[in-house]
PDB file of N, CA and C in Angstrom:
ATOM      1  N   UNK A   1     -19.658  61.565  36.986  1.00  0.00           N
ATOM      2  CA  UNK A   1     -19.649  61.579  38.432  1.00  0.00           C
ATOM      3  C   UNK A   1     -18.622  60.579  38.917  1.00  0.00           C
ATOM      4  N   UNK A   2     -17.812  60.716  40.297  1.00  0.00           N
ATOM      5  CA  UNK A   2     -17.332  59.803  40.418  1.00  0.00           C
ATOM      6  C   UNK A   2     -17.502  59.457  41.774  1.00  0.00           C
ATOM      7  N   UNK A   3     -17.452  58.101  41.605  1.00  0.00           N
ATOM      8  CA  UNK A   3     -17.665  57.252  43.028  1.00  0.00           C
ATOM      9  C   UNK A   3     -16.225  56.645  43.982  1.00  0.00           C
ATOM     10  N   UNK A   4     -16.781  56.952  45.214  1.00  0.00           N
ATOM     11  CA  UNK A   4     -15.258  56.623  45.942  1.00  0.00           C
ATOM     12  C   UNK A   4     -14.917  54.617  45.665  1.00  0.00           C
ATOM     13  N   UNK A   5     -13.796  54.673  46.121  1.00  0.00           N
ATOM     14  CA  UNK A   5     -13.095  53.475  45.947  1.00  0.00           C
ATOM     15  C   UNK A   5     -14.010  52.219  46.744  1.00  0.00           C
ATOM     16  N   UNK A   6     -14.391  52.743  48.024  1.00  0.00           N
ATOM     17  CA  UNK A   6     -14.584  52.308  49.327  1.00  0.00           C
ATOM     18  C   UNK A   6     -15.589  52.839  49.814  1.00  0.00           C
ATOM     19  N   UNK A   7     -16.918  52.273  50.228  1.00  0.00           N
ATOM     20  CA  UNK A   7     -17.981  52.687  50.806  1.00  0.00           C
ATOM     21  C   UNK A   7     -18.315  52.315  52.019  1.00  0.00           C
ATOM     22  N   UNK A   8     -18.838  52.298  53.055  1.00  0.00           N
ATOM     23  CA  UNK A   8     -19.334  51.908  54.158  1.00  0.00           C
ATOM     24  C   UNK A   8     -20.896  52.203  53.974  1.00  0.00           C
ATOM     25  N   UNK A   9     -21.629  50.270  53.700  1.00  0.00           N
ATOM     26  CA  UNK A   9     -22.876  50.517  53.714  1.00  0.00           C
ATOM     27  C   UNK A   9     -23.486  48.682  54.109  1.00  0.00           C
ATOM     28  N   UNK A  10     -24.755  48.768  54.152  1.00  0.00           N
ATOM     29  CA  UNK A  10     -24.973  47.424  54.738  1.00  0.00           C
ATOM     30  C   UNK A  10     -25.068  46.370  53.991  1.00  0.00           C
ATOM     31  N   UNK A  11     -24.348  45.107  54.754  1.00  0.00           N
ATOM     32  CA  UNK A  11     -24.107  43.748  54.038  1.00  0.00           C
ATOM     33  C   UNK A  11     -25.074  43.148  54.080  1.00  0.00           C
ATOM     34  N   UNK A  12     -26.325  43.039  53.071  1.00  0.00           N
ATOM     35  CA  UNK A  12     -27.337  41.714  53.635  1.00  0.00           C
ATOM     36  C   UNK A  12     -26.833  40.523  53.765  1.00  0.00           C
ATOM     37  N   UNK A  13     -25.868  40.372  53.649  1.00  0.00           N
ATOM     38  CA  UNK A  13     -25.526  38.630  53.999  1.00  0.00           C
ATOM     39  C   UNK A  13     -24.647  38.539  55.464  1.00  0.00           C
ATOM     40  N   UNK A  14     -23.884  39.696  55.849  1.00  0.00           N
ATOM     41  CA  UNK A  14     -23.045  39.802  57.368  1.00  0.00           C
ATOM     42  C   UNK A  14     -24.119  40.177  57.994  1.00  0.00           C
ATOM     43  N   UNK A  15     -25.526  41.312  57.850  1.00  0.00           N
ATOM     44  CA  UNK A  15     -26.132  41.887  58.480  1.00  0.00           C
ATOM     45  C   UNK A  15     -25.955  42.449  58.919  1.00  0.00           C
ATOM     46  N   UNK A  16     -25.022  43.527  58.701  1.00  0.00           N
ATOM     47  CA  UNK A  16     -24.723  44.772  59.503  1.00  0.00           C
ATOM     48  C   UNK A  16     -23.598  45.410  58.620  1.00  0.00           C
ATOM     49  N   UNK A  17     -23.168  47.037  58.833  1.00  0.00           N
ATOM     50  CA  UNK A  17     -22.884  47.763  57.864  1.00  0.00           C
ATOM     51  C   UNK A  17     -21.275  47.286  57.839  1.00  0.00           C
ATOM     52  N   UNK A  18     -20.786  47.023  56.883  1.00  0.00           N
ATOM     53  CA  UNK A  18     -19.348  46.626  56.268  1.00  0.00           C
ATOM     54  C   UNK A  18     -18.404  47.377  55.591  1.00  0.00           C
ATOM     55  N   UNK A  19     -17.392  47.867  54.885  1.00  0.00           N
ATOM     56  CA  UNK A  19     -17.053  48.619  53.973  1.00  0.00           C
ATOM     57  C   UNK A  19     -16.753  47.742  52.897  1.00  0.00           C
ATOM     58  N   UNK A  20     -17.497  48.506  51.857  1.00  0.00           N
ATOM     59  CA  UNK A  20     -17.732  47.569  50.399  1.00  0.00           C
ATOM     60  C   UNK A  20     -16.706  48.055  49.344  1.00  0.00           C
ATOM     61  N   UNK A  21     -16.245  47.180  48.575  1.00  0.00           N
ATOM     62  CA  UNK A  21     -15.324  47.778  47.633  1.00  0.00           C
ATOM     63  C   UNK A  21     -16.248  48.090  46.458  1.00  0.00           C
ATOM     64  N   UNK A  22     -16.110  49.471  45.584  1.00  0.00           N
ATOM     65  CA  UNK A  22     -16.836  49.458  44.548  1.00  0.00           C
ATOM     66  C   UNK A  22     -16.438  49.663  43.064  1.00  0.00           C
ATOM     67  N   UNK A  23     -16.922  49.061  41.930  1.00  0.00           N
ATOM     68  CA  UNK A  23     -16.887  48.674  41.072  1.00  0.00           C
ATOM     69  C   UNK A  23     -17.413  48.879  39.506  1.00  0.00           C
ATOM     70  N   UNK A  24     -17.329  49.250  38.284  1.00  0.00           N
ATOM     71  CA  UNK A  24     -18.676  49.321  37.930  1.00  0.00           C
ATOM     72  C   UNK A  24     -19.110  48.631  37.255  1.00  0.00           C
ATOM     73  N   UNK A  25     -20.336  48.043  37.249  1.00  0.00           N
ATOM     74  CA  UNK A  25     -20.999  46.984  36.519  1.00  0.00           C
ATOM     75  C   UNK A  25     -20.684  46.575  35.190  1.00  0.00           C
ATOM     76  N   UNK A  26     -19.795  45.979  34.201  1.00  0.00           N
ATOM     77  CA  UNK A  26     -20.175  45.756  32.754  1.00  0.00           C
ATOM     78  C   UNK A  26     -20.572  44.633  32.065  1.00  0.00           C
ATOM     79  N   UNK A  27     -20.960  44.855  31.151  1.00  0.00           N
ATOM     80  CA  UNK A  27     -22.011  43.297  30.444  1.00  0.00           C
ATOM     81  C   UNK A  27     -20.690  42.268  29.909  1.00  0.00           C
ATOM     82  N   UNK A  28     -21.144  41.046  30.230  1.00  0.00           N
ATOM     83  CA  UNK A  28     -20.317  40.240  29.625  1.00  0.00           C
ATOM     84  C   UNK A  28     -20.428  40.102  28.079  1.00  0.00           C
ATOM     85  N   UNK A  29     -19.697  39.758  27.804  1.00  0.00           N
ATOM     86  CA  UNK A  29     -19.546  39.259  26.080  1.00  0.00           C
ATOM     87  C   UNK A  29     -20.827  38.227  25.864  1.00  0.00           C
ATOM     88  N   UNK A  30     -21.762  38.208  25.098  1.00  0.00           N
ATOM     89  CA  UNK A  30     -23.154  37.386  24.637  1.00  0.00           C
ATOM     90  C   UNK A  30     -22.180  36.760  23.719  1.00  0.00           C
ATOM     91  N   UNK A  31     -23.133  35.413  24.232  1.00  0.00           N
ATOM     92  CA  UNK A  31     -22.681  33.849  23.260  1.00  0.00           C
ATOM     93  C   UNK A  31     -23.334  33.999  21.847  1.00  0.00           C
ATOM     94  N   UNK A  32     -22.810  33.227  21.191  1.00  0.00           N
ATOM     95  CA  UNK A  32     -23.535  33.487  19.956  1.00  0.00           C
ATOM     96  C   UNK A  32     -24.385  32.461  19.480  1.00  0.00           C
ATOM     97  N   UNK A  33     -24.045  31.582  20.245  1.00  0.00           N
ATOM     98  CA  UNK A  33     -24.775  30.100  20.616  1.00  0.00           C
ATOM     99  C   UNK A  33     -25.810  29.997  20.956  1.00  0.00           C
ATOM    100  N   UNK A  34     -26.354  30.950  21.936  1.00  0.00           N
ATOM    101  CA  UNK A  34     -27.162  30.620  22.932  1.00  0.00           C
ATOM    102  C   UNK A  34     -28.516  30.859  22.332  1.00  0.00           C
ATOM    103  N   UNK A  35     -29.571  30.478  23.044  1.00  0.00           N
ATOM    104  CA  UNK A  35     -31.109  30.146  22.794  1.00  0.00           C
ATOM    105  C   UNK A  35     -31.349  30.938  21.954  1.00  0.00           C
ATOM    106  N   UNK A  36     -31.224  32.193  22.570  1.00  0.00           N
ATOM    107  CA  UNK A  36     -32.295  33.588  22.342  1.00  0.00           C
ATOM    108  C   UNK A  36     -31.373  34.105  20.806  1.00  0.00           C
ATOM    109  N   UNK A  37     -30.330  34.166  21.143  1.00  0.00           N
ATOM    110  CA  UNK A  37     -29.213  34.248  19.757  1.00  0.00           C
ATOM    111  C   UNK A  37     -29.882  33.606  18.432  1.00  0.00           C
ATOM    112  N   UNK A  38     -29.623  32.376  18.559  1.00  0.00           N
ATOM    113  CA  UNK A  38     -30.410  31.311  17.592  1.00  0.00           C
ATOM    114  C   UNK A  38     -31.743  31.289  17.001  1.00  0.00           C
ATOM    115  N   UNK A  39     -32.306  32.054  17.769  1.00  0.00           N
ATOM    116  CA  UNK A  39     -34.265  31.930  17.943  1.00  0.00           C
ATOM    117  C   UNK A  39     -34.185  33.440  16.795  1.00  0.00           C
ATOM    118  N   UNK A  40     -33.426  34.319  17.087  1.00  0.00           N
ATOM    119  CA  UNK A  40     -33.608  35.928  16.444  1.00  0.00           C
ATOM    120  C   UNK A  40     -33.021  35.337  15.076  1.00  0.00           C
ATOM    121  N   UNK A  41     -31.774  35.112  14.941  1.00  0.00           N
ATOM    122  CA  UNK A  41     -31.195  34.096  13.809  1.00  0.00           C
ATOM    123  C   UNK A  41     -32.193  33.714  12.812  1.00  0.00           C
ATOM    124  N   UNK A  42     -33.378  32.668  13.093  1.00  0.00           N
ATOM    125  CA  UNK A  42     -34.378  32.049  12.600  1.00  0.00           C
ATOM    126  C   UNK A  42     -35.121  32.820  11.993  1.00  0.00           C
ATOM    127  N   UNK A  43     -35.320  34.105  12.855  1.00  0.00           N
ATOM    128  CA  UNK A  43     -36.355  34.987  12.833  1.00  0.00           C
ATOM    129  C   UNK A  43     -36.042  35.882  11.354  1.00  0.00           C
ATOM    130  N   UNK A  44     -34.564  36.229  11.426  1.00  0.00           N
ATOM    131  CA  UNK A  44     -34.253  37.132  10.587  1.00  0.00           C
ATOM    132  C   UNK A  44     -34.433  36.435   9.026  1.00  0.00           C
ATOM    133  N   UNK A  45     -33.975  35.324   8.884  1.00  0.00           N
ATOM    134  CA  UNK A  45     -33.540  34.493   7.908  1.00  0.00           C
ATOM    135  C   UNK A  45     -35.197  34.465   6.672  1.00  0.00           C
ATOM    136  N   UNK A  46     -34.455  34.914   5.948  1.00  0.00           N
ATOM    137  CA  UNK A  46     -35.592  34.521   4.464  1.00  0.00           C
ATOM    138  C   UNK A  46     -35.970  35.906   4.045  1.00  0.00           C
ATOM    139  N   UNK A  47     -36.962  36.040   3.074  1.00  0.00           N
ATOM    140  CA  UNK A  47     -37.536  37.075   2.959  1.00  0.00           C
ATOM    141  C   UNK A  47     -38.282  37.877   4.048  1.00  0.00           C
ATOM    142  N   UNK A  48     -38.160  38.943   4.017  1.00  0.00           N
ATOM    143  CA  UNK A  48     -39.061  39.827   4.968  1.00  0.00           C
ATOM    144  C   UNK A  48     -37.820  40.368   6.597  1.00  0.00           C
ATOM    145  N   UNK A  49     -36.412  39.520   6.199  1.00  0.00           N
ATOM    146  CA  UNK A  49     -35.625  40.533   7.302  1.00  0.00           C
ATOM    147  C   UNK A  49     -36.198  40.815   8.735  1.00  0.00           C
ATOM    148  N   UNK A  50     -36.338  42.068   9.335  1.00  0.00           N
ATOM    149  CA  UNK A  50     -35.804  41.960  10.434  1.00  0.00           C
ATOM    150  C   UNK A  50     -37.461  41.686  11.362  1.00  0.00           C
ATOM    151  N   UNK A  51     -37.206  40.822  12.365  1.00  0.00           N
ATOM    152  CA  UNK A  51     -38.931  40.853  12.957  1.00  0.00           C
ATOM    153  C   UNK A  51     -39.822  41.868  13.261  1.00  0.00           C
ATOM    154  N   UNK A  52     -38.424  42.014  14.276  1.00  0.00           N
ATOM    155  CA  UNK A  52     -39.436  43.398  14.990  1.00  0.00           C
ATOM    156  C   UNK A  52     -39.108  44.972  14.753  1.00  0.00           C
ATOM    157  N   UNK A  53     -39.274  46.179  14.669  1.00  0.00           N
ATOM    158  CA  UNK A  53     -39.054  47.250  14.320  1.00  0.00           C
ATOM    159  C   UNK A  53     -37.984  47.505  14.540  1.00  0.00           C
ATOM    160  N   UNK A  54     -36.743  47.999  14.161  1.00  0.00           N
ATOM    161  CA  UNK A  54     -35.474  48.562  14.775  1.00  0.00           C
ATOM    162  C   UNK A  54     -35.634  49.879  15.435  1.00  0.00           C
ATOM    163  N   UNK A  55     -35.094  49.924  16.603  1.00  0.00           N
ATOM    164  CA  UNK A  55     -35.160  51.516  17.184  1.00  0.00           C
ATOM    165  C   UNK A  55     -34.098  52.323  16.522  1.00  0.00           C
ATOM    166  N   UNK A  56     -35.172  53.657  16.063  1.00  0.00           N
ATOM    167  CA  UNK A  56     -34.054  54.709  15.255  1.00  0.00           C
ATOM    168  C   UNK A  56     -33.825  55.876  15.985  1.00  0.00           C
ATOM    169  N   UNK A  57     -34.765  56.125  16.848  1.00  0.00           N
ATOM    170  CA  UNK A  57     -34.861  57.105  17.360  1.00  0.00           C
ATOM    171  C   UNK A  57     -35.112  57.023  19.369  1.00  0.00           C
ATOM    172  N   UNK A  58     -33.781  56.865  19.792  1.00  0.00           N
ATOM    173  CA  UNK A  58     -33.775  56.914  21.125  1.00  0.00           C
ATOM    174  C   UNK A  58     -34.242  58.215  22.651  1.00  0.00           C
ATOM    175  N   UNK A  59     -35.289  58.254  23.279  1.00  0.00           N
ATOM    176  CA  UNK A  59     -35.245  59.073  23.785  1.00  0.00           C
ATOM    177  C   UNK A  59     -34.393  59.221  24.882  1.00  0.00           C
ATOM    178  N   UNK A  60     -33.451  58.564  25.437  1.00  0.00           N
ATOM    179  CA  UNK A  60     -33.089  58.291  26.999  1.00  0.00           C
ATOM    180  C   UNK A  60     -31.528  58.788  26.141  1.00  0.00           C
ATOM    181  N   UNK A  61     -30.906  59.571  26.546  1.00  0.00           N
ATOM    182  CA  UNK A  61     -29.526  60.172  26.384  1.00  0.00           C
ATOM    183  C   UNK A  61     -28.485  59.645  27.337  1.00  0.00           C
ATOM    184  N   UNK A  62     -28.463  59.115  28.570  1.00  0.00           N
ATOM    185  CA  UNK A  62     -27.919  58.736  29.171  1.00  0.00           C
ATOM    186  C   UNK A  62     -28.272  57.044  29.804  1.00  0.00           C
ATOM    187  N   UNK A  63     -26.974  56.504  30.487  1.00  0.00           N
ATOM    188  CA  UNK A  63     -27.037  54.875  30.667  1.00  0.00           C
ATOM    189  C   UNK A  63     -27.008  55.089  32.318  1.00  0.00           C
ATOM    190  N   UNK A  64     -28.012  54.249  33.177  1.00  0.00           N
ATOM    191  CA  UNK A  64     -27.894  54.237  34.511  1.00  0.00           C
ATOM    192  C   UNK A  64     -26.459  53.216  35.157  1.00  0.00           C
ATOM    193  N   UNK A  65     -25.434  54.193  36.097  1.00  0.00           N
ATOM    194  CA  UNK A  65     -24.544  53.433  36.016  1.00  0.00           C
ATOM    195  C   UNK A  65     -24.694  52.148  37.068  1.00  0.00           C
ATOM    196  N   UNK A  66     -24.968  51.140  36.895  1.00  0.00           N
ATOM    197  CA  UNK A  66     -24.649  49.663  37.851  1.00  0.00           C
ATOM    198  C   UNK A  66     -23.751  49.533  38.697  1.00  0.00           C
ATOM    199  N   UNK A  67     -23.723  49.374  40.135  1.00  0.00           N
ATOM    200  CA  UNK A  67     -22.335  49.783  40.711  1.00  0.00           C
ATOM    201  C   UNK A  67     -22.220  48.231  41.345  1.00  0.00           C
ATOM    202  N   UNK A  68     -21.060  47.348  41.285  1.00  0.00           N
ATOM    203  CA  UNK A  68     -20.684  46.239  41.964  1.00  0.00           C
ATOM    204  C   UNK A  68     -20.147  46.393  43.129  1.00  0.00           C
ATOM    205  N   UNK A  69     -20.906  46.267  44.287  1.00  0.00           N
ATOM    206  CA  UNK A  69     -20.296  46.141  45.596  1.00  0.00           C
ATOM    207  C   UNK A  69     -19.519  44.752  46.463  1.00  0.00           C
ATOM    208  N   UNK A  70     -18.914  45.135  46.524  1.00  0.00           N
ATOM    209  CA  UNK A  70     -17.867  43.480  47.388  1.00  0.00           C
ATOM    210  C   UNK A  70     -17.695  44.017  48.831  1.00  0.00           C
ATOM    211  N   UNK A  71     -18.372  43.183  49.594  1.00  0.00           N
ATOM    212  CA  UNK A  71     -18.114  43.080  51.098  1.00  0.00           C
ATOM    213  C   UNK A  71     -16.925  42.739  51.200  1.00  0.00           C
ATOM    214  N   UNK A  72     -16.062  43.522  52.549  1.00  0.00           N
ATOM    215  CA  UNK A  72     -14.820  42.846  52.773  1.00  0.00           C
ATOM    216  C   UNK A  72     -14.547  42.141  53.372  1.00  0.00           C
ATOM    217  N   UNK A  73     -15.696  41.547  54.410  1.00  0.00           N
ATOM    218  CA  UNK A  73     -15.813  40.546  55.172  1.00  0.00           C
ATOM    219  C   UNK A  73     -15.829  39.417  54.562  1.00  0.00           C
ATOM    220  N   UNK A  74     -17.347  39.077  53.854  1.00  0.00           N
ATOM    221  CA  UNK A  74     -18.019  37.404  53.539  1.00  0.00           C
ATOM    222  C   UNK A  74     -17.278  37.504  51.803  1.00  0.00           C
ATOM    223  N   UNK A  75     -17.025  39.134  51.551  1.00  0.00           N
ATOM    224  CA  UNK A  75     -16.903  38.626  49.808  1.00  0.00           C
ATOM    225  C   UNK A  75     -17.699  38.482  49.178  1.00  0.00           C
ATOM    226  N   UNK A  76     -19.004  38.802  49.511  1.00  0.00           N
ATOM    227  CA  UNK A  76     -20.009  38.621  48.710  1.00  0.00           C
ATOM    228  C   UNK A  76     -20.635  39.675  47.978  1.00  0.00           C
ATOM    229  N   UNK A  77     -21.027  40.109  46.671  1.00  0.00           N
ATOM    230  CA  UNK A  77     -21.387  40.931  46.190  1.00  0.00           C
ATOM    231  C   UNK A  77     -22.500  40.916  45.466  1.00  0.00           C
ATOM    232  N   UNK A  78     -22.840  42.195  45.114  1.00  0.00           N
ATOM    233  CA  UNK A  78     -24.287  42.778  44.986  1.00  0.00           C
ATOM    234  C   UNK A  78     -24.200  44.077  43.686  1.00  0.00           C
ATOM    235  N   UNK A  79     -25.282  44.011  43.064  1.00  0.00           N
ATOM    236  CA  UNK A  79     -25.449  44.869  42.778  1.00  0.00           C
ATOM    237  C   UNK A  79     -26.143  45.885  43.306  1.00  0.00           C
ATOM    238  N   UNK A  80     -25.759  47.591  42.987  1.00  0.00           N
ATOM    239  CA  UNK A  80     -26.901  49.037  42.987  1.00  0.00           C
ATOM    240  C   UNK A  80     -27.041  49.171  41.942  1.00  0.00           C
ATOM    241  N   UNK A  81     -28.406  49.772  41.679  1.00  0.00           N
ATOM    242  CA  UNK A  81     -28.616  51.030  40.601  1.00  0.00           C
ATOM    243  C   UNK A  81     -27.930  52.307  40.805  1.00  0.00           C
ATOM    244  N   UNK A  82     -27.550  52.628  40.053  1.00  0.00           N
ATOM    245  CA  UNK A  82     -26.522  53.670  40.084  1.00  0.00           C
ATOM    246  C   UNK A  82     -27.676  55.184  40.092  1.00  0.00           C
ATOM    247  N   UNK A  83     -27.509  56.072  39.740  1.00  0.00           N
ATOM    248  CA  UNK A  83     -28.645  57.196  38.805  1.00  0.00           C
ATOM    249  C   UNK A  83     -27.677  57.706  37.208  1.00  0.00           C
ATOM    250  N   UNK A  84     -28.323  58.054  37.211  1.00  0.00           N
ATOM    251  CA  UNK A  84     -28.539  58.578  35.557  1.00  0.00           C
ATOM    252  C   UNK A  84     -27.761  59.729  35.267  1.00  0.00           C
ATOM    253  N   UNK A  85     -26.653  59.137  34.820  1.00  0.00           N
ATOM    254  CA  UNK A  85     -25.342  60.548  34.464  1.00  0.00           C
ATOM    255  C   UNK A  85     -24.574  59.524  32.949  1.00  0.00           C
ATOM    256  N   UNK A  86     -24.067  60.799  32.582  1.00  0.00           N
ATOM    257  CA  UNK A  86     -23.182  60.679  31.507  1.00  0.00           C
ATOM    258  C   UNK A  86     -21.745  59.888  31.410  1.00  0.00           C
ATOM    259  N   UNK A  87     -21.679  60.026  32.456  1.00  0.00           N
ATOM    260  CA  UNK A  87     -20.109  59.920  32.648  1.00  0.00           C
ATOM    261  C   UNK A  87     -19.412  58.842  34.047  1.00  0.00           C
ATOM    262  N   UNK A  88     -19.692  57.756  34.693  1.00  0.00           N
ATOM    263  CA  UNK A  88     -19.035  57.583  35.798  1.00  0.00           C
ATOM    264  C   UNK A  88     -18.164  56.850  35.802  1.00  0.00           C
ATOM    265  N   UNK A  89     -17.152  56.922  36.812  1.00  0.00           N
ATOM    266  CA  UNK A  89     -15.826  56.702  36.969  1.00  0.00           C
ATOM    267  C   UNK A  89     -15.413  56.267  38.377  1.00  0.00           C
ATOM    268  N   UNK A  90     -14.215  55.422  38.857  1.00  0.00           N
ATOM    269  CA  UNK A  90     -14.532  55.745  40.187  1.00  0.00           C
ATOM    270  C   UNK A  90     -12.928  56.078  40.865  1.00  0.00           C
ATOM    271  N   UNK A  91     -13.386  57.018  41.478  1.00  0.00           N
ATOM    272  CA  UNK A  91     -12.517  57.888  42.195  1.00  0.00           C
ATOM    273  C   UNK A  91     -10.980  57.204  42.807  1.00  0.00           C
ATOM    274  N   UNK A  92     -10.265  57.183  42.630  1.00  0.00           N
ATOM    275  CA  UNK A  92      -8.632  57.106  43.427  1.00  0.00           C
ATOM    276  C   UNK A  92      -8.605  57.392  44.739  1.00  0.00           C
TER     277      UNK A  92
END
């Protein structure tokens, strides 16, 4: 699906409807450092491998797309939930 460049929808922070630039959400790069990293690390280590079950078998075929909105006023942005497609892109 694809989403336009430019939306007109409401700013909770101007309070009133703005045109938002849009975007699409992606995950940053995970530290390898960090808490939760380290804690699974621990977990795995020694006999007996992995803690918790590995998923082998996924039912959900598709990723909900995250859309980043930027006010053009304050600059401030937000995330949407996107819906549930295969494919999004955003439009020229």
């Amino acid at each position: 699906m694809k989403f336009p460049k430019e939306m007109r929808t409401n700013c909770p922070f101007c309070h009133k409807h703005t045109t938002h630039s849009v975007a699409l959400y992606k995950r940053g790069k995970e530290r390898a450092g960090s808490w939760g990293a380290r804690r699974q690390a621990g977990r795995k280590r020694g006999y007996g491998g992995q803690k918790f079950p590995e998923l082998i078998r996924t039912a959900k075929t598709t990723k909900k797309a995250t859309l980043r909105l930027k006010c053009r006023e304050c600059n401030r942005e937000r995330m949407r939930d996107g819906i549930r497609l295969r494919k999004a892109e955003i439009a020229a």
